[in-house]
PDB file of N, CA and C in Angstrom:
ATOM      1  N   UNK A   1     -53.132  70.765 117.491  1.00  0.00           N
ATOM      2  CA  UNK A   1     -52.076  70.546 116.530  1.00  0.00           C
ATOM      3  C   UNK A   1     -51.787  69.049 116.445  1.00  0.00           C
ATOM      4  N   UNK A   2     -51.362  68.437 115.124  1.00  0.00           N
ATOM      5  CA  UNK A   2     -51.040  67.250 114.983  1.00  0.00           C
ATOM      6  C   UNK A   2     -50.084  66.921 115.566  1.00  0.00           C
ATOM      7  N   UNK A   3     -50.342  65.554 115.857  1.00  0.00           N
ATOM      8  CA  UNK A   3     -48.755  64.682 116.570  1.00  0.00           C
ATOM      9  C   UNK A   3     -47.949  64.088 115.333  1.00  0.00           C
ATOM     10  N   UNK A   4     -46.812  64.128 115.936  1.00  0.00           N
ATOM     11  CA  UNK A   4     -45.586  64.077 114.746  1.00  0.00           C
ATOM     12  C   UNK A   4     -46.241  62.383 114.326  1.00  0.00           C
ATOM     13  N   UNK A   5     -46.834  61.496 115.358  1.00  0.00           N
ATOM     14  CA  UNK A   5     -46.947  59.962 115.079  1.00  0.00           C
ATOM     15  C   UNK A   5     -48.198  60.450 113.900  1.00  0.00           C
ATOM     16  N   UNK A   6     -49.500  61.071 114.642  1.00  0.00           N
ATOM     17  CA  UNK A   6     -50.689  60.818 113.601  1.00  0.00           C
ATOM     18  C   UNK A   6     -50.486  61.510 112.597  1.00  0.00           C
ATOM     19  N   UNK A   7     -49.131  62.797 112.317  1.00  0.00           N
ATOM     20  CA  UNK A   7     -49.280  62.985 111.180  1.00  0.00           C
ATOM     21  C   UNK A   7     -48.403  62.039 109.735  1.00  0.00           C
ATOM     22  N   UNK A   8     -47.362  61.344 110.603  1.00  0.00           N
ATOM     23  CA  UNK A   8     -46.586  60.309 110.178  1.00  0.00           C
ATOM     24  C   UNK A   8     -47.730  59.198 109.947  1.00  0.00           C
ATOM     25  N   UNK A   9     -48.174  58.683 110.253  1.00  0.00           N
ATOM     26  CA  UNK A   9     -49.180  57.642 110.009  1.00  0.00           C
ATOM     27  C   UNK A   9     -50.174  58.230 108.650  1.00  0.00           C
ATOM     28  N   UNK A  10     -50.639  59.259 109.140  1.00  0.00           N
ATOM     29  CA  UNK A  10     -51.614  59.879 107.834  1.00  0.00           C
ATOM     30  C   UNK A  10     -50.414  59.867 106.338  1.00  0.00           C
ATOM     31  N   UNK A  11     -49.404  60.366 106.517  1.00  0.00           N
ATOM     32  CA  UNK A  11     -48.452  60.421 105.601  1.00  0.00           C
ATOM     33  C   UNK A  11     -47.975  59.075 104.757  1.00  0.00           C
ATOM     34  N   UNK A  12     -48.107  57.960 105.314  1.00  0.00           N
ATOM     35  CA  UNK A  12     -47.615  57.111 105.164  1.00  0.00           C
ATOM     36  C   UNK A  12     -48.895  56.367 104.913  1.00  0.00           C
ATOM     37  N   UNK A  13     -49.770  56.474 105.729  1.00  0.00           N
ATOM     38  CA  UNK A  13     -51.428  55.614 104.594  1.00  0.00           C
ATOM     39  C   UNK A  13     -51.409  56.328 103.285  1.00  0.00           C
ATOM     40  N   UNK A  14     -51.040  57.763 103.135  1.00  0.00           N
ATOM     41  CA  UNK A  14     -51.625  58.480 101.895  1.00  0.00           C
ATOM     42  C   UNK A  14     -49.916  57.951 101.022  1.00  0.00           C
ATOM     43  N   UNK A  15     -49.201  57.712 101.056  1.00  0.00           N
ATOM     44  CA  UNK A  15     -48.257  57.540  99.946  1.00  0.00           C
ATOM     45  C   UNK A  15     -47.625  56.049 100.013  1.00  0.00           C
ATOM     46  N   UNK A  16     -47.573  55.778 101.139  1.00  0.00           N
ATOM     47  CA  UNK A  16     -47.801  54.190 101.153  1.00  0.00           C
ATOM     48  C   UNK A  16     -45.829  54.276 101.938  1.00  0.00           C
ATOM     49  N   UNK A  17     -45.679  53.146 102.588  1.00  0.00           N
ATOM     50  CA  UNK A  17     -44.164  53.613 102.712  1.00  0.00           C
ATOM     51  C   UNK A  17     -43.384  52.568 101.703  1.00  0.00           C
ATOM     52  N   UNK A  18     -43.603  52.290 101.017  1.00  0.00           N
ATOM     53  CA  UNK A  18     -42.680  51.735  99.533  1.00  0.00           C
ATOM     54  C   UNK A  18     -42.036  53.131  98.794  1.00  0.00           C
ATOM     55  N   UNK A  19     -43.166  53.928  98.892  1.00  0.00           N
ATOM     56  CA  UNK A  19     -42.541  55.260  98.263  1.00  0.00           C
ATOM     57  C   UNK A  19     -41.361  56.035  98.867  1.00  0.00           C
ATOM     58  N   UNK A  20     -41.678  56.146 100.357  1.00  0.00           N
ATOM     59  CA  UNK A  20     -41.085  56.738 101.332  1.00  0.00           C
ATOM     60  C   UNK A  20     -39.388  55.694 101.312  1.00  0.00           C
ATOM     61  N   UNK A  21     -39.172  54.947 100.864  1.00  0.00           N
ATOM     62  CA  UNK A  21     -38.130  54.643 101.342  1.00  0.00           C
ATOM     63  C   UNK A  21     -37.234  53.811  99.913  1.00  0.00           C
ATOM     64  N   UNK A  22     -38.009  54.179  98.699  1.00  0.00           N
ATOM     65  CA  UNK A  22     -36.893  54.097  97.610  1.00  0.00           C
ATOM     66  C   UNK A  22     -36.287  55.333  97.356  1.00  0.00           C
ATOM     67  N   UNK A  23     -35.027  54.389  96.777  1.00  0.00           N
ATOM     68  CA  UNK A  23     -33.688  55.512  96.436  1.00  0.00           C
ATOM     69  C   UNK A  23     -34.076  56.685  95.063  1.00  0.00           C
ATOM     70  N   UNK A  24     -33.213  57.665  95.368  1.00  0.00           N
ATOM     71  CA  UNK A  24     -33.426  58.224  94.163  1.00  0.00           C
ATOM     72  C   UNK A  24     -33.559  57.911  93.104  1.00  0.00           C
ATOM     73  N   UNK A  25     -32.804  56.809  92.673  1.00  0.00           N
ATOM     74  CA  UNK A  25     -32.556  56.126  90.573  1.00  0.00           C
ATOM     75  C   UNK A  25     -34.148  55.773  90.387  1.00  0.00           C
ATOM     76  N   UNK A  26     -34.862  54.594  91.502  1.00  0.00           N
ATOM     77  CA  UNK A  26     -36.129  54.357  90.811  1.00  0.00           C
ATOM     78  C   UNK A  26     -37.105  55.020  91.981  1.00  0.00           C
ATOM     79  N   UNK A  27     -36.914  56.461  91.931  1.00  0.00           N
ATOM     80  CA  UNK A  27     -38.520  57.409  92.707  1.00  0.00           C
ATOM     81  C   UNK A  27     -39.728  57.152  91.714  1.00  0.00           C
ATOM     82  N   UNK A  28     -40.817  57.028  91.852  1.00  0.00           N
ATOM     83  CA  UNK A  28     -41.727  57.371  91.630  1.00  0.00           C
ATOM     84  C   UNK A  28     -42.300  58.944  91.301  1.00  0.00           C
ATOM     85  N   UNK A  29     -41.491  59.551  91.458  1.00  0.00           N
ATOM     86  CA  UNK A  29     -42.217  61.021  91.335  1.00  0.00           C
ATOM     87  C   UNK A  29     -41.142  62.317  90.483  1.00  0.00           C
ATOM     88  N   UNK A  30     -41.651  63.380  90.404  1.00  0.00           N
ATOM     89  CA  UNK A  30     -40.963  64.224  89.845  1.00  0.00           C
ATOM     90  C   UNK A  30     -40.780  65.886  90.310  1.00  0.00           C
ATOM     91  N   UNK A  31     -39.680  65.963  90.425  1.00  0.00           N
ATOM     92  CA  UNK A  31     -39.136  67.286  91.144  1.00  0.00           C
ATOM     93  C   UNK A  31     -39.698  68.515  90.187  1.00  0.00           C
ATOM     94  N   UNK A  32     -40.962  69.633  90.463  1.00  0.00           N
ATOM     95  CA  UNK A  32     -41.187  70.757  90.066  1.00  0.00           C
ATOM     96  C   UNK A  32     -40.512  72.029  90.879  1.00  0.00           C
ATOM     97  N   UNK A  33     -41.075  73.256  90.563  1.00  0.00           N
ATOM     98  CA  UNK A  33     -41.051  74.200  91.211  1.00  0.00           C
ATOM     99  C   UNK A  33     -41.952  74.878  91.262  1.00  0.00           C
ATOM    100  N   UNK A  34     -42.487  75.495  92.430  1.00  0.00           N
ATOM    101  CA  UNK A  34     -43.140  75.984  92.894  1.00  0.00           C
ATOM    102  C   UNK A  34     -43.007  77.174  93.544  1.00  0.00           C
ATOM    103  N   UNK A  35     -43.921  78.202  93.340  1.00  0.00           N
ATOM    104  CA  UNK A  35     -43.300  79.760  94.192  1.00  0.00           C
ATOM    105  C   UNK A  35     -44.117  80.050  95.308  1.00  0.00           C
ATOM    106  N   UNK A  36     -43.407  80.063  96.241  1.00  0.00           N
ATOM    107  CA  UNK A  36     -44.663  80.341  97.857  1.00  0.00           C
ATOM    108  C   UNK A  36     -43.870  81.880  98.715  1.00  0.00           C
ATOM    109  N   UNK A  37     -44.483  81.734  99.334  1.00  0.00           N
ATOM    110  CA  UNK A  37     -44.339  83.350  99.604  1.00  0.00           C
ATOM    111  C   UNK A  37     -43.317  82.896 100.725  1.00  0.00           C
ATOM    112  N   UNK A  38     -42.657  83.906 101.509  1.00  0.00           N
ATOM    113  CA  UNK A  38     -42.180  83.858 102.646  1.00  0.00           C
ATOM    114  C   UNK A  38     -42.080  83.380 103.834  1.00  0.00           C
ATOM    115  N   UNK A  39     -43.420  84.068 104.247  1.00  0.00           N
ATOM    116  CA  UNK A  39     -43.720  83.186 105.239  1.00  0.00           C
ATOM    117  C   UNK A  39     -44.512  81.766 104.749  1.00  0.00           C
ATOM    118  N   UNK A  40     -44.909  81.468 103.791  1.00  0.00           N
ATOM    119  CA  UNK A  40     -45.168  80.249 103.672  1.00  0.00           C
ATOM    120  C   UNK A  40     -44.062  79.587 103.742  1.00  0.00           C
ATOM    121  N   UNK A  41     -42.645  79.472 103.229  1.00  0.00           N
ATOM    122  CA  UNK A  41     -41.947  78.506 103.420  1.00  0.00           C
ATOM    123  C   UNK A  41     -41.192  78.502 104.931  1.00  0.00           C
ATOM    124  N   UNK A  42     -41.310  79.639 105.791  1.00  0.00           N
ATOM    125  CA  UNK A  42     -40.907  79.790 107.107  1.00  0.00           C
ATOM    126  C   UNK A  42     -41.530  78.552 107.761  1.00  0.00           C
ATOM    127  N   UNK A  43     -43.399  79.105 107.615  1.00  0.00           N
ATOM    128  CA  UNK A  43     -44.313  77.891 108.399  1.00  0.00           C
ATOM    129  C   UNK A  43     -43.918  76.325 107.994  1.00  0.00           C
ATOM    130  N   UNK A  44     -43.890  76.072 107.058  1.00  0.00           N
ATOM    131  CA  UNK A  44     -43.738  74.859 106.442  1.00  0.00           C
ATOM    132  C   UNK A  44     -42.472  74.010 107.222  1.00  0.00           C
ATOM    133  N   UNK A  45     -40.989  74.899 107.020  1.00  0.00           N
ATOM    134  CA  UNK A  45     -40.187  74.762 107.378  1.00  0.00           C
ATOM    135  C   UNK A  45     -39.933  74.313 109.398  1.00  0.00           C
ATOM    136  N   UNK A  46     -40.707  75.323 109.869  1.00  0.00           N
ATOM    137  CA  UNK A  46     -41.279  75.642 111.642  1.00  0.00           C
ATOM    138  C   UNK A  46     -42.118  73.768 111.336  1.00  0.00           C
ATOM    139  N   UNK A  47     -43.029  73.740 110.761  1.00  0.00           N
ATOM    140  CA  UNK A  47     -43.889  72.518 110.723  1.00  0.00           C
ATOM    141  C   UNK A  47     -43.352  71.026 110.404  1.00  0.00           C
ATOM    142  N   UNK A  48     -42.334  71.080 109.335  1.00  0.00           N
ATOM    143  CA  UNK A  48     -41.334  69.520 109.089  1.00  0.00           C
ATOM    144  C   UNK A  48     -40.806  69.592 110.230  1.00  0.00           C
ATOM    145  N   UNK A  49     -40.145  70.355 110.788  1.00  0.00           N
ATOM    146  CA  UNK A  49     -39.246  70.090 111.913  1.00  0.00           C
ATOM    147  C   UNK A  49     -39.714  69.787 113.153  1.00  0.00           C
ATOM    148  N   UNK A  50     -40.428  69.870 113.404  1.00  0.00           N
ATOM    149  CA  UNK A  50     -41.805  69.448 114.606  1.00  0.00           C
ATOM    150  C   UNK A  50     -42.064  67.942 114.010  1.00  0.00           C
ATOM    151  N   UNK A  51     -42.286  67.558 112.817  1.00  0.00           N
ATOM    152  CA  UNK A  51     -43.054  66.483 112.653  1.00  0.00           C
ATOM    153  C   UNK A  51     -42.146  65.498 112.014  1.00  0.00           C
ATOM    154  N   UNK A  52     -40.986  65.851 111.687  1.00  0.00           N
ATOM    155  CA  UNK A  52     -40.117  64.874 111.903  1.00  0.00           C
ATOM    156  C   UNK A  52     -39.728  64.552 110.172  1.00  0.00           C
ATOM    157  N   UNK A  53     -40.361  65.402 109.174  1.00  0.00           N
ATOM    158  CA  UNK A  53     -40.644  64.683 107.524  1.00  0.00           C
ATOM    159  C   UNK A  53     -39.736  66.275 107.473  1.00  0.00           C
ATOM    160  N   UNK A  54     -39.070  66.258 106.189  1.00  0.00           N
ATOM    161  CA  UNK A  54     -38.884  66.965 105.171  1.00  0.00           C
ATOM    162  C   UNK A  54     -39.699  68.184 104.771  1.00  0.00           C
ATOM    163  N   UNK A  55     -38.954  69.160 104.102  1.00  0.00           N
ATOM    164  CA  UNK A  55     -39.703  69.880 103.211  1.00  0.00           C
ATOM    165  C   UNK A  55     -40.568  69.460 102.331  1.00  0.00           C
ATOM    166  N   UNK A  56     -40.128  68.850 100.982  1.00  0.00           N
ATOM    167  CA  UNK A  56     -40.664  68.081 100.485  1.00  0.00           C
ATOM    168  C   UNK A  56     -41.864  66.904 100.197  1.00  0.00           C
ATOM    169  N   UNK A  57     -41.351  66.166 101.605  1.00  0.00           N
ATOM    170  CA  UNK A  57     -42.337  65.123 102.216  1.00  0.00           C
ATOM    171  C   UNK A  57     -43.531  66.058 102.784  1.00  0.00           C
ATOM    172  N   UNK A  58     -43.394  67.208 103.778  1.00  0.00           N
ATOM    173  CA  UNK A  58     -44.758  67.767 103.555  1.00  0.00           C
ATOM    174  C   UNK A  58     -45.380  68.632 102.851  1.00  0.00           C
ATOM    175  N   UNK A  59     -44.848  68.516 101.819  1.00  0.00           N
ATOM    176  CA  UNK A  59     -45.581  69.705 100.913  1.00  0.00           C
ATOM    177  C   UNK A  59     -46.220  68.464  99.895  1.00  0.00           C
ATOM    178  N   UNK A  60     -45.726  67.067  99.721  1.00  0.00           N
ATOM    179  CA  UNK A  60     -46.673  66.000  98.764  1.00  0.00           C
ATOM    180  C   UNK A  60     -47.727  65.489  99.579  1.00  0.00           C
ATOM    181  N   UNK A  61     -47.405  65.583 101.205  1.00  0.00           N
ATOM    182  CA  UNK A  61     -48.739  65.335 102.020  1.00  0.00           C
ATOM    183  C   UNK A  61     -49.427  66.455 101.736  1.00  0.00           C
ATOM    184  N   UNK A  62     -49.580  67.459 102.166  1.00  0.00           N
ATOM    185  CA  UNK A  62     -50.486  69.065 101.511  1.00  0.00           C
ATOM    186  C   UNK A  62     -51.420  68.542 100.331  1.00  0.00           C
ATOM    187  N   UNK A  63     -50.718  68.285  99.255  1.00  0.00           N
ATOM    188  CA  UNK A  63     -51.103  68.244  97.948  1.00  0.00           C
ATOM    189  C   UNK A  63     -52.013  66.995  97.780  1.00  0.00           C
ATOM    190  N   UNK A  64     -51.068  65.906  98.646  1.00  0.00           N
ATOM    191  CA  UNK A  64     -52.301  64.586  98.657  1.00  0.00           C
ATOM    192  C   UNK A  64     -53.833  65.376  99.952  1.00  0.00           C
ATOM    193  N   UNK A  65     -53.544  65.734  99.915  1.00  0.00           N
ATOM    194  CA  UNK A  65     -54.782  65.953 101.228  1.00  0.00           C
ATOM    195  C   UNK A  65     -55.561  66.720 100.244  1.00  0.00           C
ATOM    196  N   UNK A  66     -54.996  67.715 100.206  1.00  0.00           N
ATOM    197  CA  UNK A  66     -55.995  68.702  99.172  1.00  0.00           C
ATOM    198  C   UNK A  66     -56.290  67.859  98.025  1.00  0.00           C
ATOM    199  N   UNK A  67     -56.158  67.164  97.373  1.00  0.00           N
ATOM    200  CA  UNK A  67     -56.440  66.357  96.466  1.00  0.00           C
ATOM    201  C   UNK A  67     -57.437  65.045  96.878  1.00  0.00           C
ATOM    202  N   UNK A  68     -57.271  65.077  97.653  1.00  0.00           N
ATOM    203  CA  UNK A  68     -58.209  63.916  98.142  1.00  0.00           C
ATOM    204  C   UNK A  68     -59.744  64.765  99.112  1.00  0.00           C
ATOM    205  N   UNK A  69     -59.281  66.143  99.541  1.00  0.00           N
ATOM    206  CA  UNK A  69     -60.630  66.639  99.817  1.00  0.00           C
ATOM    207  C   UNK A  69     -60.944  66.877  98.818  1.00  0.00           C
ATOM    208  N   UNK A  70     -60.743  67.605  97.132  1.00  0.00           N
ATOM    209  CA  UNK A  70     -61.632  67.762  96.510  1.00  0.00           C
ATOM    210  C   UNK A  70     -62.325  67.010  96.433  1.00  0.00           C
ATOM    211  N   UNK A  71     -61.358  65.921  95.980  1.00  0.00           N
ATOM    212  CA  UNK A  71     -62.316  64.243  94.746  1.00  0.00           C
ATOM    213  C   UNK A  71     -63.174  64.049  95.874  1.00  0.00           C
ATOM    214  N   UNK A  72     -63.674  64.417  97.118  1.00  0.00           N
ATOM    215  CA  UNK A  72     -64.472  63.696  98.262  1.00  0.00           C
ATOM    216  C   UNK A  72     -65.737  64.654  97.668  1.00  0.00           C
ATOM    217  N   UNK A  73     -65.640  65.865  97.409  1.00  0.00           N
ATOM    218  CA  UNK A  73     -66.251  67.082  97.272  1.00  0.00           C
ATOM    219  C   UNK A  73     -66.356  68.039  98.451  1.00  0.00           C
ATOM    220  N   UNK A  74     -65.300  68.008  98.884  1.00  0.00           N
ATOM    221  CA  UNK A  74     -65.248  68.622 100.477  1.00  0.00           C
ATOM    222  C   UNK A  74     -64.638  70.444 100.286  1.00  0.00           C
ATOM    223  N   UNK A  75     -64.237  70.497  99.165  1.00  0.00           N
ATOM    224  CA  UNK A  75     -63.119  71.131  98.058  1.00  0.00           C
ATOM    225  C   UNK A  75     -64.417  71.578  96.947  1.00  0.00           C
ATOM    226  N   UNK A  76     -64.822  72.708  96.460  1.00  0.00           N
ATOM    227  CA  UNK A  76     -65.508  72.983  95.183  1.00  0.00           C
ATOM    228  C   UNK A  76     -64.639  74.171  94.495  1.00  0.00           C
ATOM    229  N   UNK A  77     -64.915  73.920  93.436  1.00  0.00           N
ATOM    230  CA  UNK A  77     -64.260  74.653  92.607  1.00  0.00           C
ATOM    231  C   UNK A  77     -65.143  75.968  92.517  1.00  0.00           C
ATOM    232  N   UNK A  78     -64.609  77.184  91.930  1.00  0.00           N
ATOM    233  CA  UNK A  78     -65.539  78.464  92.607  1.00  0.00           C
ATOM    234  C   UNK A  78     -66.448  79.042  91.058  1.00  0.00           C
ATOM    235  N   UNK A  79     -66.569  77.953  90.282  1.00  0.00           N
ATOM    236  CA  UNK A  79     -67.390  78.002  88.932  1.00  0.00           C
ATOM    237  C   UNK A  79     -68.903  77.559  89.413  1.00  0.00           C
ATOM    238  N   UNK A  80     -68.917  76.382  90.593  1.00  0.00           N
ATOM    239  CA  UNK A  80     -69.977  75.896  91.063  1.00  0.00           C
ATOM    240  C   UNK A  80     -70.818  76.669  91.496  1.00  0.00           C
ATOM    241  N   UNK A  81     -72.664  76.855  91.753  1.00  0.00           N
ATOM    242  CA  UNK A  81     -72.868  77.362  92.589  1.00  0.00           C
ATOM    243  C   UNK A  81     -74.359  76.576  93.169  1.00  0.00           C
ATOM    244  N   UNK A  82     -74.595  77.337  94.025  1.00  0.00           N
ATOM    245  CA  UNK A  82     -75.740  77.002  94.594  1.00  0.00           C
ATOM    246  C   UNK A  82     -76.882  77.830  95.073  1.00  0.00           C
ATOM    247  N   UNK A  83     -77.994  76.976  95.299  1.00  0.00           N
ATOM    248  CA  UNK A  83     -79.475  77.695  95.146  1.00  0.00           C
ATOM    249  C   UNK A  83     -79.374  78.454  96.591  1.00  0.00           C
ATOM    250  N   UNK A  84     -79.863  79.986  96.692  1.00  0.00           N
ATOM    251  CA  UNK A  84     -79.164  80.226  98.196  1.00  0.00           C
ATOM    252  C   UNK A  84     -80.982  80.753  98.520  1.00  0.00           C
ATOM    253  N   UNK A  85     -81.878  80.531  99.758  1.00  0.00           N
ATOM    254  CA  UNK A  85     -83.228  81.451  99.809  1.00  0.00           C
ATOM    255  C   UNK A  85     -83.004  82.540 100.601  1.00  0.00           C
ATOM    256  N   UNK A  86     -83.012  83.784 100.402  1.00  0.00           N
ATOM    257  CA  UNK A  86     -83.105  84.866 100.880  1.00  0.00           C
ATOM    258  C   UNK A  86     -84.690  85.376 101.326  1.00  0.00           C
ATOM    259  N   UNK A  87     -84.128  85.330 102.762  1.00  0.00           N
ATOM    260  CA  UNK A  87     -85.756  86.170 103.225  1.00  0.00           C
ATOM    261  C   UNK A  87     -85.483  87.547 103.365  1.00  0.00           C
ATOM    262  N   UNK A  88     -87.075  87.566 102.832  1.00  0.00           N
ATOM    263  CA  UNK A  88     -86.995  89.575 102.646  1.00  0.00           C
ATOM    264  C   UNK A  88     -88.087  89.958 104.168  1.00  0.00           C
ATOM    265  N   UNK A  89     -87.776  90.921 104.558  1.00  0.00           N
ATOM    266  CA  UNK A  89     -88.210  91.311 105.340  1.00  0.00           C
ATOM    267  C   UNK A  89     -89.230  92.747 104.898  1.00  0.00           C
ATOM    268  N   UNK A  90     -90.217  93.371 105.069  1.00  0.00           N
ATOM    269  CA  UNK A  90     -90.478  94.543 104.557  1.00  0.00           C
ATOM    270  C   UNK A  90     -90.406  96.166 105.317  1.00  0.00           C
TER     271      UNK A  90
END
């Protein structure tokens, strides 16, 4: 499991801390909604509090991560496919 420092550090290379520490009037970003199940917001909730960030703050780390494994191609989209060789046996 991550340490509250390396996941604070990862958090803070991926959004930079200029972001992390302006006021509401000039944020950079924009408040959606989103629907997660139950226990997803339990874990989430169990997980900020261990690591020291927000609800919020880790659910834009989530989103930067997953966003940054796709664009790596680490992440495929499930339209893709690939050549697979099947051996036949008789």
């Amino acid at each position: 499991m991550a340490k509250k420092d390396q996941v604070g550090n990862a958090f803070d290379n991926l959004l930079g801390p200029e972001k992390k520490q302006k006021g509401q009037d000039d944020r950079d970003y924009k408040s959606i909604g989103i629907a997660l199940m139950n226990d997803q917001i339990e874990r989430i909730d169990e997980i900020s509090e261990k690591i020291g960030y927000n609800r919020s703050e880790l659910v834009r780390f989530a989103i930067d991560e997953f966003i940054k494994r796709y664009e790596s191609g680490e992440i495929r989209t499930a339209t893709e496919t690939q050549t697979v060789t099947v051996l036949k046996s008789d």
